[in-house]
PDB file of N, CA and C in Angstrom:
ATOM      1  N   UNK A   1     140.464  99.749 178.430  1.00  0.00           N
ATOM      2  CA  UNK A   1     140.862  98.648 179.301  1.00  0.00           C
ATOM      3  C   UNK A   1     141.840  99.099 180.385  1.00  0.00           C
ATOM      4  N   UNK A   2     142.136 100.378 180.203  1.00  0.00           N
ATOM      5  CA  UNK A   2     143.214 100.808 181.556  1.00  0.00           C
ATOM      6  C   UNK A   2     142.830 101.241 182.963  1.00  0.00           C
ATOM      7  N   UNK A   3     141.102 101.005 183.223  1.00  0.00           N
ATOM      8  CA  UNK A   3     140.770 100.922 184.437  1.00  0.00           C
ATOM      9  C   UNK A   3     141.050  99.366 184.849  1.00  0.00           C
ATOM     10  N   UNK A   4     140.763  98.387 184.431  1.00  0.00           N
ATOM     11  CA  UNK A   4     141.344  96.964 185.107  1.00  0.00           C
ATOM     12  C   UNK A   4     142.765  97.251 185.813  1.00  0.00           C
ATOM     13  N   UNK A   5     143.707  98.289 184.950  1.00  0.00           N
ATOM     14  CA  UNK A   5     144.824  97.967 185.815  1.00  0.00           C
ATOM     15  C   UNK A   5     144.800  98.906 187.175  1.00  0.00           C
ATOM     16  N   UNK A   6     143.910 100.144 186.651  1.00  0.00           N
ATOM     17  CA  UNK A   6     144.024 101.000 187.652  1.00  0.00           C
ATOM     18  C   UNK A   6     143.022 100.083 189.046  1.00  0.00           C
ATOM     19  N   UNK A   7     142.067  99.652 188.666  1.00  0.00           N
ATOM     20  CA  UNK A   7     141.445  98.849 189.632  1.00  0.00           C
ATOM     21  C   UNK A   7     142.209  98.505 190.583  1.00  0.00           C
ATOM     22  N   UNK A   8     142.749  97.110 189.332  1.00  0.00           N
ATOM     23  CA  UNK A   8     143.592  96.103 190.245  1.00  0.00           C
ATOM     24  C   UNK A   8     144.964  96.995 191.241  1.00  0.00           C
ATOM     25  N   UNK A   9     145.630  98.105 190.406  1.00  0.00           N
ATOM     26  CA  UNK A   9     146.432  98.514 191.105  1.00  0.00           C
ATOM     27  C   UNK A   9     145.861  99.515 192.931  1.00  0.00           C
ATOM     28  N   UNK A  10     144.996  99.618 192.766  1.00  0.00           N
ATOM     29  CA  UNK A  10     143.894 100.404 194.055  1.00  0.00           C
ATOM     30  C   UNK A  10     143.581  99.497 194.639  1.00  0.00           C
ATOM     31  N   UNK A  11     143.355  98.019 194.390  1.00  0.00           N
ATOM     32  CA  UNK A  11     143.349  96.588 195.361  1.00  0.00           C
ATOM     33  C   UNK A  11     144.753  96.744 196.043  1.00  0.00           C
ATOM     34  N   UNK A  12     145.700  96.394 195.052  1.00  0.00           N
ATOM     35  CA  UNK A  12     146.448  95.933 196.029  1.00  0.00           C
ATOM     36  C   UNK A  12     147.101  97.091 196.772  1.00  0.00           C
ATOM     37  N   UNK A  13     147.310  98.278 196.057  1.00  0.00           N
ATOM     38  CA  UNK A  13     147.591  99.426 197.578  1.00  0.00           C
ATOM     39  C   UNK A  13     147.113  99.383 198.862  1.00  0.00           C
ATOM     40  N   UNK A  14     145.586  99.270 198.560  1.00  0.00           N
ATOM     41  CA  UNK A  14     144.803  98.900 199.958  1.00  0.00           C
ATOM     42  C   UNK A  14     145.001  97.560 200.742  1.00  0.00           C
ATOM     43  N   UNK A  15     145.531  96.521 200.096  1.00  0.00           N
ATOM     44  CA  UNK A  15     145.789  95.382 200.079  1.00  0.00           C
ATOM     45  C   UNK A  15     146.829  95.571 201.085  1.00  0.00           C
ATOM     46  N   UNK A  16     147.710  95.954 200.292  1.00  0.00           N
ATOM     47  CA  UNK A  16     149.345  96.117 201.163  1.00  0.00           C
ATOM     48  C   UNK A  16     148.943  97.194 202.242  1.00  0.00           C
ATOM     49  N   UNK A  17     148.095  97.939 202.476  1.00  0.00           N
ATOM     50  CA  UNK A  17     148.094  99.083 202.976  1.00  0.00           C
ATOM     51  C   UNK A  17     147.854  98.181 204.645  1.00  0.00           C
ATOM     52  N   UNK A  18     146.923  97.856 204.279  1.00  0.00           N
ATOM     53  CA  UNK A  18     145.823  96.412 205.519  1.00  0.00           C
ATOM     54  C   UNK A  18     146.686  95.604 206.220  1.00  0.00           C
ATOM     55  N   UNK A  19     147.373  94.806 205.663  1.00  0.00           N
ATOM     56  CA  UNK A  19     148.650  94.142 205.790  1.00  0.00           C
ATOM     57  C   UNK A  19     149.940  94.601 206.584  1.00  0.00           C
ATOM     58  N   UNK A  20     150.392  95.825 206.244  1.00  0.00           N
ATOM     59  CA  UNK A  20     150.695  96.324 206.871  1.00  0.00           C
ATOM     60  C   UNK A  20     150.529  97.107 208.350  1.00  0.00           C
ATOM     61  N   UNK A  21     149.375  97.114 208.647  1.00  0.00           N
ATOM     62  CA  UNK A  21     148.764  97.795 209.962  1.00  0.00           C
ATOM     63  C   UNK A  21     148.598  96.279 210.659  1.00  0.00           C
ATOM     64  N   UNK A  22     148.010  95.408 209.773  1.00  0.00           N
ATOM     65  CA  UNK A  22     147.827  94.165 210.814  1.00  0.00           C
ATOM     66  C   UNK A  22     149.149  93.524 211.120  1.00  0.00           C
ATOM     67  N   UNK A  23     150.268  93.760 210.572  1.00  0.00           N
ATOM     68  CA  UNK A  23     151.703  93.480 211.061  1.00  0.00           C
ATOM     69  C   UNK A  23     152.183  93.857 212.224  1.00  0.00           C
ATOM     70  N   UNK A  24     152.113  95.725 212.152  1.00  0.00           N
ATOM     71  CA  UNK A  24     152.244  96.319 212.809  1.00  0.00           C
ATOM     72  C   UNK A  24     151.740  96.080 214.384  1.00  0.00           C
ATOM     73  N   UNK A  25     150.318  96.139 213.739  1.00  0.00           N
ATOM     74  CA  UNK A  25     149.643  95.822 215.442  1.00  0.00           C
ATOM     75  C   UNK A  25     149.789  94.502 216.160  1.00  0.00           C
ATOM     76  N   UNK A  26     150.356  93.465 215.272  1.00  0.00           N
ATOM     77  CA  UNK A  26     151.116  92.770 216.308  1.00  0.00           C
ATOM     78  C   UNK A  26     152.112  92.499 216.568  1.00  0.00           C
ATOM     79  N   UNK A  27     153.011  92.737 215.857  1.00  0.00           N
ATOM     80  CA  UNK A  27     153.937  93.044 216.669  1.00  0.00           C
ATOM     81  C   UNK A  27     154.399  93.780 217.778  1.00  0.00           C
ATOM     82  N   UNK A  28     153.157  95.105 217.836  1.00  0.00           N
ATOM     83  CA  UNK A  28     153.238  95.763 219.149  1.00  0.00           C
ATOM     84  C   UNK A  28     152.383  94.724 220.238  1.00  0.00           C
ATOM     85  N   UNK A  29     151.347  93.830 219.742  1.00  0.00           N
ATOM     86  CA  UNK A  29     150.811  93.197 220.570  1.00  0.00           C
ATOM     87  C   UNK A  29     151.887  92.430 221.479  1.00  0.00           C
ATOM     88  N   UNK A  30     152.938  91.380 220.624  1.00  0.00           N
ATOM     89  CA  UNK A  30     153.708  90.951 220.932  1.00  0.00           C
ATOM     90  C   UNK A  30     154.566  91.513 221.838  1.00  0.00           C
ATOM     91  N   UNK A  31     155.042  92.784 221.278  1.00  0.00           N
ATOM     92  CA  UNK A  31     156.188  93.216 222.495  1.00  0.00           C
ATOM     93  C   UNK A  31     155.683  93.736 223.594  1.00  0.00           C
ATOM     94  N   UNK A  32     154.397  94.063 223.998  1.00  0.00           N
ATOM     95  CA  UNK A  32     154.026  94.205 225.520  1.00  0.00           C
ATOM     96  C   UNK A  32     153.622  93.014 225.512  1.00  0.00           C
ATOM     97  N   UNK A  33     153.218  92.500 225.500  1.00  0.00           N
ATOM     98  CA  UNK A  33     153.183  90.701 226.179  1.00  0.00           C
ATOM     99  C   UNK A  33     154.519  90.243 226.202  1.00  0.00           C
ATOM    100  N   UNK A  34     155.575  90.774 225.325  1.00  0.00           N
ATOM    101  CA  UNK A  34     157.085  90.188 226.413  1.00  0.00           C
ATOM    102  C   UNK A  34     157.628  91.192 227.586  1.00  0.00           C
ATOM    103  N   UNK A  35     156.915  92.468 227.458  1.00  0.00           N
ATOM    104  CA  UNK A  35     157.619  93.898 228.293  1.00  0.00           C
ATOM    105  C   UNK A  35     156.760  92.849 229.484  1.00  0.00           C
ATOM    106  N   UNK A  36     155.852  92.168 229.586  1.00  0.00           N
ATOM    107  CA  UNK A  36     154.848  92.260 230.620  1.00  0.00           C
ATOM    108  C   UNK A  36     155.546  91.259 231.570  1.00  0.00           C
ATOM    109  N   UNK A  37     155.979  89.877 230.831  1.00  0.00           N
ATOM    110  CA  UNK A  37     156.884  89.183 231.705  1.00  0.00           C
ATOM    111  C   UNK A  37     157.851  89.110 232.672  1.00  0.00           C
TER     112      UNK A  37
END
């Protein structure tokens, strides 16, 4: 039964991993749309 955790734990790395880049990229979206003003 210790692949369920390893599973679940390889979800959410990738999980958080995703999350993190889509943060990222907007917040850079954001700050050239205020540099641009």
């Amino acid at each position: 039964m210790w692949y369920f955790t390893w599973i679940l734990g390889t979800l959410l790395a990738c999980a958080f991993g995703i999350i993190t880049a889509l943060t990222l990229e907007h917040l850079e979206n954001t700050q050239n749309k205020n540099s641009l003003k």
